[in-house]
C-alpha atoms as a PDB file:
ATOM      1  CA  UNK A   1     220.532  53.546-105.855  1.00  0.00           C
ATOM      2  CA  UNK A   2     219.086  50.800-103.709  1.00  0.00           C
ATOM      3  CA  UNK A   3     215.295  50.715-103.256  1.00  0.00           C
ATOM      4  CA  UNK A   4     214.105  51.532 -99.748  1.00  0.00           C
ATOM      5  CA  UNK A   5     212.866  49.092 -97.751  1.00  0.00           C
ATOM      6  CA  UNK A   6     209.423  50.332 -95.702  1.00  0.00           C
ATOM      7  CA  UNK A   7     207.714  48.456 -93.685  1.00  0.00           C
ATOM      8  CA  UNK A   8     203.546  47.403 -93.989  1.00  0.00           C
ATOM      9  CA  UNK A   9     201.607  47.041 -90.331  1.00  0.00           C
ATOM     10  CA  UNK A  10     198.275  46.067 -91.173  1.00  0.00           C
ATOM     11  CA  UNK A  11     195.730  43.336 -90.930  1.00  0.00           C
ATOM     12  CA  UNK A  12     195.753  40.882 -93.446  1.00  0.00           C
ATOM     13  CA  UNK A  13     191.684  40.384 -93.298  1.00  0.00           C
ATOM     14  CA  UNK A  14     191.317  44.311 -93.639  1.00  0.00           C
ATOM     15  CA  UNK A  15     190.239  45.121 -97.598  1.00  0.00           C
ATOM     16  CA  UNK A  16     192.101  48.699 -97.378  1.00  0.00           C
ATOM     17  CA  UNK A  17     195.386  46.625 -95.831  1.00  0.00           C
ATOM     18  CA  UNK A  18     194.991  44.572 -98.800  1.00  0.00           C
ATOM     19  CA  UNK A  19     194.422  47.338-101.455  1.00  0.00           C
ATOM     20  CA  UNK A  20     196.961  49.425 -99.461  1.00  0.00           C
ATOM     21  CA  UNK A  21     199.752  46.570 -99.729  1.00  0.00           C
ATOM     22  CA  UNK A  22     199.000  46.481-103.551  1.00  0.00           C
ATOM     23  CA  UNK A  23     199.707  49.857-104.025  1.00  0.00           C
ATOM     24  CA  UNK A  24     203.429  49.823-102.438  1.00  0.00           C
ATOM     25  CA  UNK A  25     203.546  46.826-104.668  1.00  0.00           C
ATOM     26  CA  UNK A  26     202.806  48.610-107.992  1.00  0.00           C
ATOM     27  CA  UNK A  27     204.665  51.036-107.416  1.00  0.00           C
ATOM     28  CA  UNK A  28     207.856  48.522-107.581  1.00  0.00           C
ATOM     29  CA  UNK A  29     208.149  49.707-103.606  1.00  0.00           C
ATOM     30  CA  UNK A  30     209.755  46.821-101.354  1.00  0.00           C
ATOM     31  CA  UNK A  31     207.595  46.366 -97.874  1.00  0.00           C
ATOM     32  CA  UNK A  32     208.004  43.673 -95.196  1.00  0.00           C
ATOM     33  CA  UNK A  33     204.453  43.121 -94.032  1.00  0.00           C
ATOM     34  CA  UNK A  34     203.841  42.894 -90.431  1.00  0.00           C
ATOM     35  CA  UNK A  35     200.420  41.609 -88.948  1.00  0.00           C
ATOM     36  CA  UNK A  36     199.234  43.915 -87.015  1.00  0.00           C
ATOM     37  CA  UNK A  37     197.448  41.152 -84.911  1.00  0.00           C
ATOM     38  CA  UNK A  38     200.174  39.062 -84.549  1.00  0.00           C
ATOM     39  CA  UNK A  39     202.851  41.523 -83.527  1.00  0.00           C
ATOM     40  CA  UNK A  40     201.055  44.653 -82.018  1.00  0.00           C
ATOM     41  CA  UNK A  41     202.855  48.111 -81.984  1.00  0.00           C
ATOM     42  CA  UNK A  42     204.940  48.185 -78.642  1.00  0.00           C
ATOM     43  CA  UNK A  43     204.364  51.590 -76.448  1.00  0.00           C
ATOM     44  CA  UNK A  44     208.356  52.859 -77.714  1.00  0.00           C
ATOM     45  CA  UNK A  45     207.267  52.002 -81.389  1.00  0.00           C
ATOM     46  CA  UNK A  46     204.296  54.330 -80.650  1.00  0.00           C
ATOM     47  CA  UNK A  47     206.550  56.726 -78.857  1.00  0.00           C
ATOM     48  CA  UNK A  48     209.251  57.076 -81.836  1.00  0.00           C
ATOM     49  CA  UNK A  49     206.316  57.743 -84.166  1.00  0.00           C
ATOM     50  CA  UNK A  50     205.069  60.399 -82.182  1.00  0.00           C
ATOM     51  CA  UNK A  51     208.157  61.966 -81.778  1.00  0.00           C
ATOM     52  CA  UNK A  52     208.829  61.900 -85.518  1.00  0.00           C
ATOM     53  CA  UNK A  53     205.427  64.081 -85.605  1.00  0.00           C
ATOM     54  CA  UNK A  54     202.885  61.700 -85.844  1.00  0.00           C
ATOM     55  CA  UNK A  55     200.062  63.010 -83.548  1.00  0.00           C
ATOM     56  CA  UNK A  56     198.604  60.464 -81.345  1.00  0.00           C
ATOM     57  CA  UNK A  57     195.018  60.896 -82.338  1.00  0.00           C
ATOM     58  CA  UNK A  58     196.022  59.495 -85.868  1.00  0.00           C
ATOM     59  CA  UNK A  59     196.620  56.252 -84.596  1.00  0.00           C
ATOM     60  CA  UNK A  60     193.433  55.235 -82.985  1.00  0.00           C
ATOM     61  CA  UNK A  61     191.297  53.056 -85.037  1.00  0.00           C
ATOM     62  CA  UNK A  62     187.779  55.190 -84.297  1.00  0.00           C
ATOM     63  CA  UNK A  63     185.995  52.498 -86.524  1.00  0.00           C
ATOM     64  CA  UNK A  64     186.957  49.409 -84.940  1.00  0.00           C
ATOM     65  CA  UNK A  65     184.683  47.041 -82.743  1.00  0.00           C
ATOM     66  CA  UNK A  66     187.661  46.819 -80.043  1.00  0.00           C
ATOM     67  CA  UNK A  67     187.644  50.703 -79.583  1.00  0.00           C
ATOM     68  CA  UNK A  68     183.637  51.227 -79.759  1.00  0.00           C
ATOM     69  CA  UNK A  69     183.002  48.405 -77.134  1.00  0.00           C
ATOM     70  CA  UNK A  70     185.737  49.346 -74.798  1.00  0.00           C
ATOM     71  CA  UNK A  71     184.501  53.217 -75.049  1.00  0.00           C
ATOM     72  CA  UNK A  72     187.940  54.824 -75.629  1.00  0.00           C
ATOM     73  CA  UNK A  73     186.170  57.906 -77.418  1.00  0.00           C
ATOM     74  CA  UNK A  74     185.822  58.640 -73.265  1.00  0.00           C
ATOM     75  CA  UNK A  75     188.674  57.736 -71.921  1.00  0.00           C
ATOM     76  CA  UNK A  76     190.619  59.627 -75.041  1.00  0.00           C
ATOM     77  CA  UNK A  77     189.538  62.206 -73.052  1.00  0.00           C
ATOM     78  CA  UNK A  78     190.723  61.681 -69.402  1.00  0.00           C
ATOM     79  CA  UNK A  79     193.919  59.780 -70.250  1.00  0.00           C
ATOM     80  CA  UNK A  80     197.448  60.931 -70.102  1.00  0.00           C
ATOM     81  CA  UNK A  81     199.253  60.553 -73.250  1.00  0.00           C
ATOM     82  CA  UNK A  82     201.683  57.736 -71.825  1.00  0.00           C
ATOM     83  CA  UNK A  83     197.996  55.928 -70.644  1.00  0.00           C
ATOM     84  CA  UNK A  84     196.965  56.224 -73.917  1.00  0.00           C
ATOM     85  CA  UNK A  85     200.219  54.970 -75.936  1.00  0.00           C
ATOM     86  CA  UNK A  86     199.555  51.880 -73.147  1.00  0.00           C
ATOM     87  CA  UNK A  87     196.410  51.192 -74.606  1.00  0.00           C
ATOM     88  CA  UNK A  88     197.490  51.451 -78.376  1.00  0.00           C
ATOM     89  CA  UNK A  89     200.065  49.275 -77.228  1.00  0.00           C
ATOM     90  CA  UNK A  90     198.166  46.888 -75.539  1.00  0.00           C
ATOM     91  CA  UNK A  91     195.925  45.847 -79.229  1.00  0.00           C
ATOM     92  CA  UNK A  92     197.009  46.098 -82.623  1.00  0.00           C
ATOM     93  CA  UNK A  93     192.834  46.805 -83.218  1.00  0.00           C
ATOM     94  CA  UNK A  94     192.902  49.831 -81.452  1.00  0.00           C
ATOM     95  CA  UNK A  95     195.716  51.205 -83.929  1.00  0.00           C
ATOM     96  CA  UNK A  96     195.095  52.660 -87.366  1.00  0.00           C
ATOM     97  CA  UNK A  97     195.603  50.841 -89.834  1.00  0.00           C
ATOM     98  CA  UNK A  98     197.495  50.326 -92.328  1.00  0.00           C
ATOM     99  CA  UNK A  99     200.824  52.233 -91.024  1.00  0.00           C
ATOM    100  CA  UNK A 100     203.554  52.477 -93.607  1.00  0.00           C
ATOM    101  CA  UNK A 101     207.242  53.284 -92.245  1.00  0.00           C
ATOM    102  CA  UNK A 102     209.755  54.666 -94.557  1.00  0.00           C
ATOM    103  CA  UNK A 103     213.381  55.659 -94.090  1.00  0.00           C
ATOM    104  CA  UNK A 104     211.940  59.047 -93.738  1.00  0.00           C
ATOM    105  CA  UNK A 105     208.146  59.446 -93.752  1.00  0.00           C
ATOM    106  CA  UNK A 106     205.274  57.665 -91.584  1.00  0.00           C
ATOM    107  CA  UNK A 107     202.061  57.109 -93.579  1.00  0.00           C
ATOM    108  CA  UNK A 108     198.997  56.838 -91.238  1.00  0.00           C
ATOM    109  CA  UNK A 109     195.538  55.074 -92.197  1.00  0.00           C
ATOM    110  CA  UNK A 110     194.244  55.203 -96.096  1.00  0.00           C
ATOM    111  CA  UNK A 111     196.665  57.006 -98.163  1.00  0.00           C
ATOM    112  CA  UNK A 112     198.099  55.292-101.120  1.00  0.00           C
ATOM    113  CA  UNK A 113     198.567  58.324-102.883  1.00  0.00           C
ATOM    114  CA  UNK A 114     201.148  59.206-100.350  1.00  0.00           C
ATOM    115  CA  UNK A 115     203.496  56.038-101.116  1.00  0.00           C
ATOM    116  CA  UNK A 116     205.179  57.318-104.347  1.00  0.00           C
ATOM    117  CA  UNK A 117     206.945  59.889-101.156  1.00  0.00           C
ATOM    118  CA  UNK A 118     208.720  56.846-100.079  1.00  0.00           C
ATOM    119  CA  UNK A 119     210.619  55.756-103.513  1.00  0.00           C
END
């Protein structure tokens, strides 16, 4: 049987990216590693992961600097959901971290437990 291949978006600076990474690693699991940075979720990434049940408020990164100084705990609030996939979109920061993409599963945030789902 040929090992799945998932793919990492995270942040190579971020500990819990690095620890995450690891983890697929030990577990023998092959992941391309995307920086999150670098290449940024697009708004129909966003909307595929949503529709494969993913509920938006798991992918905002409440913690970061990007989403404190820009206030988007408020404007969570007013937006439409297409406003706020355009926002997600717009900065990898304001996006969860790390997000691991199986063949049939979507792990959100800090859940290395979760990755023996994807072998």
């Amino acid at each position: 049987m040929e090992p799945t291949k998932v793919l990492f978006i995270g942040y190579p600076k971020c500990s819990t990216c690095r620890k995450c990474y690891k983890a697929l690693q030990d577990l023998g699991i092959d992941a391309d590693y995307r920086n999150i940075k670098e290449e940024n979720p697009t708004a129909d990434e966003i909307r595929h992961w949503i529709s494969q049940g993913v509920d938006i408020n798991q992918l905002f990164n409440t913690s970061g600097q990007l989403y404190r100084a820009n206030n988007v705990k408020e404007k969570r609030k007013t937006y439409t959901e297409d406003q706020l996939i355009e926002l997600l979109a717009s900065d990898g920061m304001y996006v969860k971290r790390p997000i691991v993409i199986g063949k049939n599963r979507i792990i959100i945030g800090n859940k290395p437990d979760a990755y023996t789902s994807l072998k």
